[in-house]
Protein backbone atom coordinates (compact mmCIF):
# COMPACT_ATOMS: atom_id res chain seq x y z
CA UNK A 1 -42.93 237.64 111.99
CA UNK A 2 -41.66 238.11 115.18
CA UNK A 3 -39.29 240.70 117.16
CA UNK A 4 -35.87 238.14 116.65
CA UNK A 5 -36.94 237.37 112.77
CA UNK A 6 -37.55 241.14 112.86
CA UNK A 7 -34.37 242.02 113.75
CA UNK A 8 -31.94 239.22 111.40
CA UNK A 9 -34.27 240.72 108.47
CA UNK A 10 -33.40 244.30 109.44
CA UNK A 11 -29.21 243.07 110.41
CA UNK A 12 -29.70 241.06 106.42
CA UNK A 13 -30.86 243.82 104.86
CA UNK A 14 -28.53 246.83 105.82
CA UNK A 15 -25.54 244.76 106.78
CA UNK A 16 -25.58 245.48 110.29
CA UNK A 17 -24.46 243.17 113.15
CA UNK A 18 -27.51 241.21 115.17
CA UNK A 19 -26.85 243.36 118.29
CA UNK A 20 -26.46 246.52 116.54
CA UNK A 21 -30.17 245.51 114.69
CA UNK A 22 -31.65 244.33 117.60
CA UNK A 23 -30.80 247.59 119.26
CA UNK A 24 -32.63 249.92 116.55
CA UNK A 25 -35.29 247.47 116.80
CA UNK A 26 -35.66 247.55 120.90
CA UNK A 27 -35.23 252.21 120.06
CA UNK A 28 -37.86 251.99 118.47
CA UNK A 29 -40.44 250.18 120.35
CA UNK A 30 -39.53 251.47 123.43
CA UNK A 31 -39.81 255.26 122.10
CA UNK A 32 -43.62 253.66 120.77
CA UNK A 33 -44.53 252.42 123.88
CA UNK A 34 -43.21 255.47 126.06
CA UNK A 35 -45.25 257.60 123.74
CA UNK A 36 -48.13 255.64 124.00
CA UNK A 37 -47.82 255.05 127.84
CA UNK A 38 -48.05 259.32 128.10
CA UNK A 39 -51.16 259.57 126.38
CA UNK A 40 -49.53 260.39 122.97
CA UNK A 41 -50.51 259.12 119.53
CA UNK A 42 -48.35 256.80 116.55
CA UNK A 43 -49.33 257.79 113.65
CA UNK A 44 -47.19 255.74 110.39
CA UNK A 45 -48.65 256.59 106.88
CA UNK A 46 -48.90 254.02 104.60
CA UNK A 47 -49.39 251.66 107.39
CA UNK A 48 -51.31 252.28 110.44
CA UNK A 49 -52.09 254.58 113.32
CA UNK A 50 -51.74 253.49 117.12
CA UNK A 51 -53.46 255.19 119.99
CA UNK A 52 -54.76 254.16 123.56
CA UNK A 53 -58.94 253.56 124.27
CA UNK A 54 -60.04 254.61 127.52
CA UNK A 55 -62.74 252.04 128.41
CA UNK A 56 -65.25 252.58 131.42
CA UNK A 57 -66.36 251.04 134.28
CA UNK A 58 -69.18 248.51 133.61
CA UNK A 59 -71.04 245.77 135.60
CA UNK A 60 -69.68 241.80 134.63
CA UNK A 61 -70.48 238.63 134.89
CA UNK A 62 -68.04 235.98 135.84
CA UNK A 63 -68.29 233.29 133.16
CA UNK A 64 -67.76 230.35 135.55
CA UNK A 65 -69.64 231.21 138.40
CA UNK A 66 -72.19 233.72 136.82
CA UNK A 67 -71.41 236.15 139.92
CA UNK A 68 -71.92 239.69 138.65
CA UNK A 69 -68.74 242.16 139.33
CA UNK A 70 -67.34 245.66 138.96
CA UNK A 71 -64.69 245.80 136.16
CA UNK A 72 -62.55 248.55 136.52
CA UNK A 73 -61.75 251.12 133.58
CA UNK A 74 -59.27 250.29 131.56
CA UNK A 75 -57.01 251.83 129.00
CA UNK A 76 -56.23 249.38 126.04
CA UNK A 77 -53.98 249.94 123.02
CA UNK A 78 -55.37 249.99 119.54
CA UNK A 79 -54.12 249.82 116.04
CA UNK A 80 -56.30 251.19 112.81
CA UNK A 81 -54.60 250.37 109.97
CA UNK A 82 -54.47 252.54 106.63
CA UNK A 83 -55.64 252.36 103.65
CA UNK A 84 -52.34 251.33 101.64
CA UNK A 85 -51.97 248.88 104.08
CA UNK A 86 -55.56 247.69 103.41
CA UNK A 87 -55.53 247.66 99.55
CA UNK A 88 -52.01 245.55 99.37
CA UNK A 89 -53.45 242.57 101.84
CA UNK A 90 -56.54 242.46 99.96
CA UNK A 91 -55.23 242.53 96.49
């Protein structure tokens, strides 16, 4: 599913107009992404938990030319997803 199939779904299923749907849908990942983006954590039972990684600095190699470089630290989003979540895909 993507973010347009997300929002006809939610417009179907509460008989709401596209743009109103679309902008609930647009609310509420920009209020995920600001929280994430200020260090903050996402936390949806029943379905998963979202919180940023802070990776370090490490020597690389670059694949194609075998040149060995500094890669700077990084911060990367993560999702861990629960346990109901879990059971119902693998049932």
């Amino acid at each position: 599913m993507n973010k347009s199939e997300l929002v006809e779904s939610l417009a179907a299923r509460n008989s709401l107009t596209y743009k109103k749907a679309e902008e609930i849908v647009n609310i509420v990942f920009d209020s995920m992404s600001d929280t994430l983006t200020s260090g903050g954590r996402i936390e949806i039972r029943g379905f998963g938990s979202f919180v940023v990684k802070e990776y370090q600095a490490y020597m690389g190699r670059n694949p194609k030319t075998g040149e060995v470089i500094q890669v700077r630290p990084k911060k990367l989003p993560f999702f861990k997803v629960g346990k109901e979540l879990r059971d119902k895909v693998n049932s």
